[in-house]
C-alpha atoms as a PDB file:
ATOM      1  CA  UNK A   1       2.398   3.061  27.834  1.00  0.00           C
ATOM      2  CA  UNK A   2       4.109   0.613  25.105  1.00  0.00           C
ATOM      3  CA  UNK A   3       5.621   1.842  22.547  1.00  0.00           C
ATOM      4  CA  UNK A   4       3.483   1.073  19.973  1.00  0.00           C
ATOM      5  CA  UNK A   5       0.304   2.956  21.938  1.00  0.00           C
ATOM      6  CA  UNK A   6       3.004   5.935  22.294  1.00  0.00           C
ATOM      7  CA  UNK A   7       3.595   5.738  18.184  1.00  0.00           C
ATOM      8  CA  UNK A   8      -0.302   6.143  18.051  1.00  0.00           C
ATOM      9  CA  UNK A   9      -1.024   8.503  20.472  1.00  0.00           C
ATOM     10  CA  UNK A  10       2.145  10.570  18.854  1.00  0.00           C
ATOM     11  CA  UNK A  11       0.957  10.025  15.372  1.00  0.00           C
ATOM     12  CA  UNK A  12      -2.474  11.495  16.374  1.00  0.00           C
ATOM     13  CA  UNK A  13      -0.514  14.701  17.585  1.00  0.00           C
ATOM     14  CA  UNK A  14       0.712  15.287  14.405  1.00  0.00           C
ATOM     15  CA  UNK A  15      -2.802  15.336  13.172  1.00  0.00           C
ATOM     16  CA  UNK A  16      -3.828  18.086  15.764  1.00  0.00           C
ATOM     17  CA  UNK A  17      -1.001  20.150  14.654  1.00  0.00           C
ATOM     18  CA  UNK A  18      -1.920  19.489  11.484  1.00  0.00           C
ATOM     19  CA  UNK A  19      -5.419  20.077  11.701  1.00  0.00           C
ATOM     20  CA  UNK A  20      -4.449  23.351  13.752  1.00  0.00           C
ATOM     21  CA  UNK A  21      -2.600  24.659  10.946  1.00  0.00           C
ATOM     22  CA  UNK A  22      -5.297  23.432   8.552  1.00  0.00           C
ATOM     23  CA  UNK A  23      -7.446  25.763  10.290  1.00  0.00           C
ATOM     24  CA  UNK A  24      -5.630  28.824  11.024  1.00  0.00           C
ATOM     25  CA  UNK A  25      -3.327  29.523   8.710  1.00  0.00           C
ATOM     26  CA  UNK A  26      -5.627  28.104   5.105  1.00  0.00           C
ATOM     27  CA  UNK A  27      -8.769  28.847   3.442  1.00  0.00           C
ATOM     28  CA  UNK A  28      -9.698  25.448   5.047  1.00  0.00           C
ATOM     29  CA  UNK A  29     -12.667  23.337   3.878  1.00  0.00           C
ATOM     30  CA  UNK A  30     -14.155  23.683   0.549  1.00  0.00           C
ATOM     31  CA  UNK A  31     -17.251  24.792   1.703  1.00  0.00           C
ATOM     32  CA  UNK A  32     -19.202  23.889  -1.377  1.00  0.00           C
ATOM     33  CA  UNK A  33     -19.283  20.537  -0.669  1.00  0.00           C
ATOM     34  CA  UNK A  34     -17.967  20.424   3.032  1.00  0.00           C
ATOM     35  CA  UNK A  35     -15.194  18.179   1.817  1.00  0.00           C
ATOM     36  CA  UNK A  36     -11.819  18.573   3.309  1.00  0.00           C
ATOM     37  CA  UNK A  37      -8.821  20.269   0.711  1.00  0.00           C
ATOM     38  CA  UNK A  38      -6.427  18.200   0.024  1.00  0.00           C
ATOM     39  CA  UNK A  39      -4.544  20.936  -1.318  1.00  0.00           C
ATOM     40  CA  UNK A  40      -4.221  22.523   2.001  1.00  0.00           C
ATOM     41  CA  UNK A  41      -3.346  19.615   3.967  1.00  0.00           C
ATOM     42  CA  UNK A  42      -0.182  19.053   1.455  1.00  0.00           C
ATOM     43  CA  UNK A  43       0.430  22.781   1.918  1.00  0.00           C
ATOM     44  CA  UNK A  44       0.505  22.379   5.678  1.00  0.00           C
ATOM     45  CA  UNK A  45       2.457  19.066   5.659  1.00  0.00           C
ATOM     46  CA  UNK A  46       4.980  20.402   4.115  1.00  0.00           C
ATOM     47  CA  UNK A  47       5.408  23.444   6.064  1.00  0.00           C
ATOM     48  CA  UNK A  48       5.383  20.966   9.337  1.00  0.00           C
ATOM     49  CA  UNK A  49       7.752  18.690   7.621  1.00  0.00           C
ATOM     50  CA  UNK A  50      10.201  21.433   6.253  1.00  0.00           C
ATOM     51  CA  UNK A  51      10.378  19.613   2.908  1.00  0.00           C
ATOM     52  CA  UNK A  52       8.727  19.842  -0.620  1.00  0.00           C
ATOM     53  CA  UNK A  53       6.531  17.264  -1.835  1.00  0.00           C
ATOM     54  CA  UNK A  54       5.991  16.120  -5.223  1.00  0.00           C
ATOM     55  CA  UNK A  55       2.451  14.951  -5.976  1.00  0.00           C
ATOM     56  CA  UNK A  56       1.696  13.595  -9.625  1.00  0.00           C
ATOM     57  CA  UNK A  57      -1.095  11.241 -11.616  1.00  0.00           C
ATOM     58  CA  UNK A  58       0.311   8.554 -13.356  1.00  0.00           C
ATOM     59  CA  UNK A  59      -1.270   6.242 -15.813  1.00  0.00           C
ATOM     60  CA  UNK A  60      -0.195   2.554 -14.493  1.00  0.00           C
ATOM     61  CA  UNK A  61      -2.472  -0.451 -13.149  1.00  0.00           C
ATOM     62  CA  UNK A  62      -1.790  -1.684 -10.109  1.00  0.00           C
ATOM     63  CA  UNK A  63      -3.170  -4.722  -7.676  1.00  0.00           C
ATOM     64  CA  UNK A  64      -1.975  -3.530  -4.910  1.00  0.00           C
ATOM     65  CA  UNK A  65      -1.612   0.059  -4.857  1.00  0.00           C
ATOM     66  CA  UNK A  66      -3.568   3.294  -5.132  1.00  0.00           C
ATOM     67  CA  UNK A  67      -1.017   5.800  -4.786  1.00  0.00           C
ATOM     68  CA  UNK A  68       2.353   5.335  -3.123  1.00  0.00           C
ATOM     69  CA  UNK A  69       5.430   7.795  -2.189  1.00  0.00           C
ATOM     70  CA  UNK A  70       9.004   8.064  -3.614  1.00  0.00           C
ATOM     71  CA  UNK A  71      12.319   9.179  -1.214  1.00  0.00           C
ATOM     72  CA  UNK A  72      15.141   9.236  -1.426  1.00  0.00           C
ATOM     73  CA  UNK A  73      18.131  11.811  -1.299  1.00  0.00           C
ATOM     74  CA  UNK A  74      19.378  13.639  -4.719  1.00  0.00           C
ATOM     75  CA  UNK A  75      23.166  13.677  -5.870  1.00  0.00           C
ATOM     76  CA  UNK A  76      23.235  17.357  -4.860  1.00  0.00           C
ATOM     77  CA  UNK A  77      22.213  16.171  -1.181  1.00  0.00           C
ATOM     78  CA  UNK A  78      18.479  16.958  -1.374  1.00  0.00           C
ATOM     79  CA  UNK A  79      15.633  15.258   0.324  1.00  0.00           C
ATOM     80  CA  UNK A  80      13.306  14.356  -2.755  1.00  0.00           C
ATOM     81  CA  UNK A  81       9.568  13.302  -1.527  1.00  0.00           C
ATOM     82  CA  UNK A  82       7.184  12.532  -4.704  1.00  0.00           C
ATOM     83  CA  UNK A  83       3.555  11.290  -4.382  1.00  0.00           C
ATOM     84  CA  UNK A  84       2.420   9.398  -7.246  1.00  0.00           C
ATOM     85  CA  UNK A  85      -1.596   8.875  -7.470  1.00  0.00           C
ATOM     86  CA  UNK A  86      -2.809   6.236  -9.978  1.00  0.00           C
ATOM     87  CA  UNK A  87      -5.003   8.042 -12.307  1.00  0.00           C
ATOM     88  CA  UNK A  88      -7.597   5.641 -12.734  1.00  0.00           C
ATOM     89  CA  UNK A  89      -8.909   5.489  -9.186  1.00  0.00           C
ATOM     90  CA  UNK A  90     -12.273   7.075  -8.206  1.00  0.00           C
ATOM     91  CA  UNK A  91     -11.978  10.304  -7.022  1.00  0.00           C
ATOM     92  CA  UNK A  92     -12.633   9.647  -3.055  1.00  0.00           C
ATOM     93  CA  UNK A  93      -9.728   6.782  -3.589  1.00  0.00           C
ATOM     94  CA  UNK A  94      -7.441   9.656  -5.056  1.00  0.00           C
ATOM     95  CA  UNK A  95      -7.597  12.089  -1.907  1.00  0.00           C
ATOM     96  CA  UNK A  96      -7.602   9.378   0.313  1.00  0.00           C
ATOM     97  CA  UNK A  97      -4.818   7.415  -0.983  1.00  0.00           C
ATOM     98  CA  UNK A  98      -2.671  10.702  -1.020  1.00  0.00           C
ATOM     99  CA  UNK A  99      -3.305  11.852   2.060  1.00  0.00           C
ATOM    100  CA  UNK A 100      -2.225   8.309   3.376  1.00  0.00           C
ATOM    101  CA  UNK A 101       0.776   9.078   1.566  1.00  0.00           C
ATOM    102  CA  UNK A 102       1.337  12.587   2.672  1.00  0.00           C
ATOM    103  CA  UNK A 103       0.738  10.808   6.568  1.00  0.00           C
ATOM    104  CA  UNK A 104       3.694   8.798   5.837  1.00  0.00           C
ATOM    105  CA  UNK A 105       5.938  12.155   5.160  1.00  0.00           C
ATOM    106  CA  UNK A 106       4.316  13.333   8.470  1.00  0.00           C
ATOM    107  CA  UNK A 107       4.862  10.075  10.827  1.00  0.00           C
ATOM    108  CA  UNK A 108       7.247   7.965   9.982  1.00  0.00           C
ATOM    109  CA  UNK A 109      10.562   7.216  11.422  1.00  0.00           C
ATOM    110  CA  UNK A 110      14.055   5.873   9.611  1.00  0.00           C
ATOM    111  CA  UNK A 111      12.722   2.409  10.574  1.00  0.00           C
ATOM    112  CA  UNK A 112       9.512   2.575   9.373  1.00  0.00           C
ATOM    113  CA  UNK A 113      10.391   3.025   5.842  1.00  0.00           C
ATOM    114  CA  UNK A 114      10.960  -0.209   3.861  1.00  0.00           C
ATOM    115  CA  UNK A 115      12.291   0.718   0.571  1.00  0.00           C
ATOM    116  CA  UNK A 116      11.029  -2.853  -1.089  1.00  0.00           C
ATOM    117  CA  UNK A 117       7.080  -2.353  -1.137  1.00  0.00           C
ATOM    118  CA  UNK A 118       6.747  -6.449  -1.462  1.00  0.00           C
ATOM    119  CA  UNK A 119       8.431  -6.609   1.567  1.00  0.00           C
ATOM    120  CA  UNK A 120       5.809  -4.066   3.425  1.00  0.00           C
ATOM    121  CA  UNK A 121       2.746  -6.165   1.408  1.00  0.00           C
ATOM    122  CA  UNK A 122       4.051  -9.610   2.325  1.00  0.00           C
ATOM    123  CA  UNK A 123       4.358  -8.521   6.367  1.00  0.00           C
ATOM    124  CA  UNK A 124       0.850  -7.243   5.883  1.00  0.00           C
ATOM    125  CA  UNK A 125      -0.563 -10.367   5.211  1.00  0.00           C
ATOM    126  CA  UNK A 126       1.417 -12.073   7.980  1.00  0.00           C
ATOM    127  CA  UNK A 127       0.487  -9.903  10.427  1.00  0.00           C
ATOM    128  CA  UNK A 128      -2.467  -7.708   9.276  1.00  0.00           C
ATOM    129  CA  UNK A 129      -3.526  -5.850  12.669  1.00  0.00           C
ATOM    130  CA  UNK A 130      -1.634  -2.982  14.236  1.00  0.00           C
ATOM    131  CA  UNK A 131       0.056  -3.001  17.746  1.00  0.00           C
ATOM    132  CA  UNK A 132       0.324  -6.748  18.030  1.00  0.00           C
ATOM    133  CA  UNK A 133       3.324  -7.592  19.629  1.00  0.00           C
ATOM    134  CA  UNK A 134       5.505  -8.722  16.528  1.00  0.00           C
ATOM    135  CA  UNK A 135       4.448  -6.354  13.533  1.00  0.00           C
ATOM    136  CA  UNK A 136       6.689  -5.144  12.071  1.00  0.00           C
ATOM    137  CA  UNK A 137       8.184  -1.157  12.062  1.00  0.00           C
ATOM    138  CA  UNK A 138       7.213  -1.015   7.791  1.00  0.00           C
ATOM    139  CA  UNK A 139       3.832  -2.773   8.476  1.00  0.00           C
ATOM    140  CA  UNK A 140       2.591  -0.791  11.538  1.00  0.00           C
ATOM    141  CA  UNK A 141       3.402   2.564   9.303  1.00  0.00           C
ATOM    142  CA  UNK A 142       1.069   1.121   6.795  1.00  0.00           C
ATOM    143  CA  UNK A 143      -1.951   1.223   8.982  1.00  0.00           C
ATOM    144  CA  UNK A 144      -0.873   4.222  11.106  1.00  0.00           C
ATOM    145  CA  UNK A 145      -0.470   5.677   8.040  1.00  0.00           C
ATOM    146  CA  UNK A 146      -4.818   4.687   7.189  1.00  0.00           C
ATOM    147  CA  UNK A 147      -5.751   5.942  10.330  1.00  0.00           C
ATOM    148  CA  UNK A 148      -4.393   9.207  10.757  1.00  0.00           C
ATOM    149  CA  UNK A 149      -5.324  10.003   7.309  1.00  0.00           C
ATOM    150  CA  UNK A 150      -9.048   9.151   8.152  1.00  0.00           C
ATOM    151  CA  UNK A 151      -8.623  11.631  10.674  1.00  0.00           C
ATOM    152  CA  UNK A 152      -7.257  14.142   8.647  1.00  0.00           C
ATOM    153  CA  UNK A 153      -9.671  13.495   5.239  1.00  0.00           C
ATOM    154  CA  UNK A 154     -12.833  12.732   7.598  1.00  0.00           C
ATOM    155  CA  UNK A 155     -12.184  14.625  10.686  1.00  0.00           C
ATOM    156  CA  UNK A 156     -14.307  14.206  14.354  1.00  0.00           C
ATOM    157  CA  UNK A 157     -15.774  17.230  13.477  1.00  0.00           C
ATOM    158  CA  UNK A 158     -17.570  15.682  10.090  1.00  0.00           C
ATOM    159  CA  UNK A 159     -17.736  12.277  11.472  1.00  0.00           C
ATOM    160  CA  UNK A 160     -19.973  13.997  14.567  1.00  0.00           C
ATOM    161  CA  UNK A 161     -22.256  15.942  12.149  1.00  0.00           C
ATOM    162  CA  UNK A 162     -23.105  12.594   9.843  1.00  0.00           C
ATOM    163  CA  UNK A 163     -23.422  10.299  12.552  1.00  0.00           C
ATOM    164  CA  UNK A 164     -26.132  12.474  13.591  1.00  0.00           C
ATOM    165  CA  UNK A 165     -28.071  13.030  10.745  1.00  0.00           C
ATOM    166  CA  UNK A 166     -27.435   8.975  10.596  1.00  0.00           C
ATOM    167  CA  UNK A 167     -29.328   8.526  13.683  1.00  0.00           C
ATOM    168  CA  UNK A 168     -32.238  11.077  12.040  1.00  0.00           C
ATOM    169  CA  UNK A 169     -32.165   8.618   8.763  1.00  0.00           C
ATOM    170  CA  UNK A 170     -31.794  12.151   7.038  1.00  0.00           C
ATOM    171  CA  UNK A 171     -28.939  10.930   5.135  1.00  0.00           C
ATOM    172  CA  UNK A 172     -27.144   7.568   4.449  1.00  0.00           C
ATOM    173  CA  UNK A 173     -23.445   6.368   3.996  1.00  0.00           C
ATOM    174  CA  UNK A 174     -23.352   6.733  -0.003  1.00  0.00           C
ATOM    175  CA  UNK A 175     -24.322  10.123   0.017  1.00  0.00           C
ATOM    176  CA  UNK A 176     -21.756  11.069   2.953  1.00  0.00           C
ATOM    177  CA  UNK A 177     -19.534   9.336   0.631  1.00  0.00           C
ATOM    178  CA  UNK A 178     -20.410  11.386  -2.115  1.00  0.00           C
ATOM    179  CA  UNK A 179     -20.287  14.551  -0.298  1.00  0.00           C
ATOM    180  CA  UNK A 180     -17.578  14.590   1.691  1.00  0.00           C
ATOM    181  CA  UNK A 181     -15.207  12.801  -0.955  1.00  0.00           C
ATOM    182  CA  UNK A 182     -14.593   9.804   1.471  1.00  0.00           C
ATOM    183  CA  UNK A 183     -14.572   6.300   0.138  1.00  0.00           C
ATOM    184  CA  UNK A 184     -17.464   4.343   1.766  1.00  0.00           C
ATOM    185  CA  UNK A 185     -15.174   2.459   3.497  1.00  0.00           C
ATOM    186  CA  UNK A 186     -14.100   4.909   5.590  1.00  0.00           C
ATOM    187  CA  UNK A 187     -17.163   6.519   6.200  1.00  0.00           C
ATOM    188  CA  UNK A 188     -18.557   3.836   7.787  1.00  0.00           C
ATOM    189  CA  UNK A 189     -15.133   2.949   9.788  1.00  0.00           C
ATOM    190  CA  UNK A 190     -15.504   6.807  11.206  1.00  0.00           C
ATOM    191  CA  UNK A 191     -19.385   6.786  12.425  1.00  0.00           C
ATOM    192  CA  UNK A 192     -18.680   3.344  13.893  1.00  0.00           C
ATOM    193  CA  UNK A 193     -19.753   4.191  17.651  1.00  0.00           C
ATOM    194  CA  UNK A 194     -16.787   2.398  19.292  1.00  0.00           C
ATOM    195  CA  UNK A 195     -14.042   3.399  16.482  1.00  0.00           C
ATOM    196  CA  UNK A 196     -15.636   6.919  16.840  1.00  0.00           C
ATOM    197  CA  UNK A 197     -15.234   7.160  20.846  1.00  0.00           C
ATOM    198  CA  UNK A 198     -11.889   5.452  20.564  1.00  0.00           C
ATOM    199  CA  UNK A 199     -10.486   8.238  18.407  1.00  0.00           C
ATOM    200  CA  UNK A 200     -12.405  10.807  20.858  1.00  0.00           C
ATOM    201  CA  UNK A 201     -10.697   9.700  23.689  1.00  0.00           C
ATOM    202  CA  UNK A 202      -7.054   9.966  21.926  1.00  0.00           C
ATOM    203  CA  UNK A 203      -8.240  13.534  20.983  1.00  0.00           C
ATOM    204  CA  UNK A 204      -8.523  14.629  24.210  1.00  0.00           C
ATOM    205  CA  UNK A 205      -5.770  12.875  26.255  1.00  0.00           C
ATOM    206  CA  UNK A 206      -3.662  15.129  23.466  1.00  0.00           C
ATOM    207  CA  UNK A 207      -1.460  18.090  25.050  1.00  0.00           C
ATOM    208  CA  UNK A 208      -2.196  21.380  23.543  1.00  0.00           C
ATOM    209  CA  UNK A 209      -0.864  22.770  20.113  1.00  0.00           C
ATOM    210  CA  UNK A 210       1.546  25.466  20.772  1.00  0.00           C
ATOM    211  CA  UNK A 211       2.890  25.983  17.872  1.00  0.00           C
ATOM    212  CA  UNK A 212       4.759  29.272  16.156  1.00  0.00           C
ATOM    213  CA  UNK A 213       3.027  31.505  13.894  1.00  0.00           C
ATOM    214  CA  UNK A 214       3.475  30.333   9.782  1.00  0.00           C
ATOM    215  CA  UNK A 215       2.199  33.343   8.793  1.00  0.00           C
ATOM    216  CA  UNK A 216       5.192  34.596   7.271  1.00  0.00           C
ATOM    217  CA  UNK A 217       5.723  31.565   5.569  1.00  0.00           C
ATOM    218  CA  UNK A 218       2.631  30.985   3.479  1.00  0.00           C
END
């Protein structure tokens, strides 16, 4: 396995322990509108993570950008993680953009982090697809970053119950859109058939969760 397929593969872990958590130890979905919380995906994160993490709207315009993430470490020592959202993004952009955010907390590595965003934008453009042989560490976080937080926001377990009700034309991609609080984008990434087996098949090559119990720490 390269090393980029073992970033992916180990990125998608995190995700099942996330999702494990997600599950056992939160109120999970809000059932209402079957939409994943993004509330309890932060709450988990952080617990995974073993830091606190800042999320704020803030009312700036931005080409590039619909949220992005602040670190760096205090005078008094401390790891300081905030998550600003831009305020004037469509809700499904919102919870999508900080979840991507929150991913980055999860999965990235010293070397992944480019301090300079221009510098993470420009090798975007040079080199806009993931495990090619000479992306670069900041770039390849950028759209390991997307994916796992489509699996996280839109998990298989949604994805499996709209692309069925897909096939029965008893529902389209706007209103899975609207009810799952997904932009359309990534709705219709998700109930792609061969993105949506791809993803399956990382799923289950995945080791088990064996994690401790958080009880006593929620």
């Amino acid at each position: 396995m390269t090393d980029k397929a073992l970033k992916l593969v180990n990125a998608f872990y995190a995700a099942k322990r996330v999702n494990h958590y997600y599950h056992m130890h939160t109120s999970g979905d809000e059932l209402v509108n079957q939409r994943v919380s993004v509330e309890n995906i932060h709450k988990i994160i952080e617990l995974l993570t073993d830091l606190v993490i800042e999320k704020d709207e803030v009312d700036v315009e931005s080409e590039f950008h619909r949220a992005f993430v602040e670190r760096y470490v205090d005078q008094a020592g401390n790891k300081v993680n905030k998550i600003h959202v831009i305020k004037s993004e469509a809700s499904w952009w919102k919870r999508f953009a900080c979840v991507k955010e929150l991913c980055h907390i999860l999965v990235d590595t010293e070397e992944d982090f480019q301090p300079d965003p221009c510098v993470t934008i420009g090798n975007m453009k040079e080199t806009p697809h993931f495990m090619e042989e000479h992306t670069s560490p900041e770039a390849d976080s950028e759209y390991l970053a997307e994916v796992i937080a489509m699996e996280l926001i839109y998990p298989l377990e949604h994805r499996r119950e709209d692309i069925m009700m897909l096939e029965q034309a008893s529902t389209t991609i706007e209103a899975i859109s609207e009810r799952r609080d997904v932009p359309r984008k990534y709705v219709s990434l998700g109930v792609t058939n061969g993105h949506f087996e791809t993803c399956v098949k990382i799923w289950k090559s995945l080791k088990a969760v064996e994690p401790p119990n958080l009880d006593e720490l929620l």
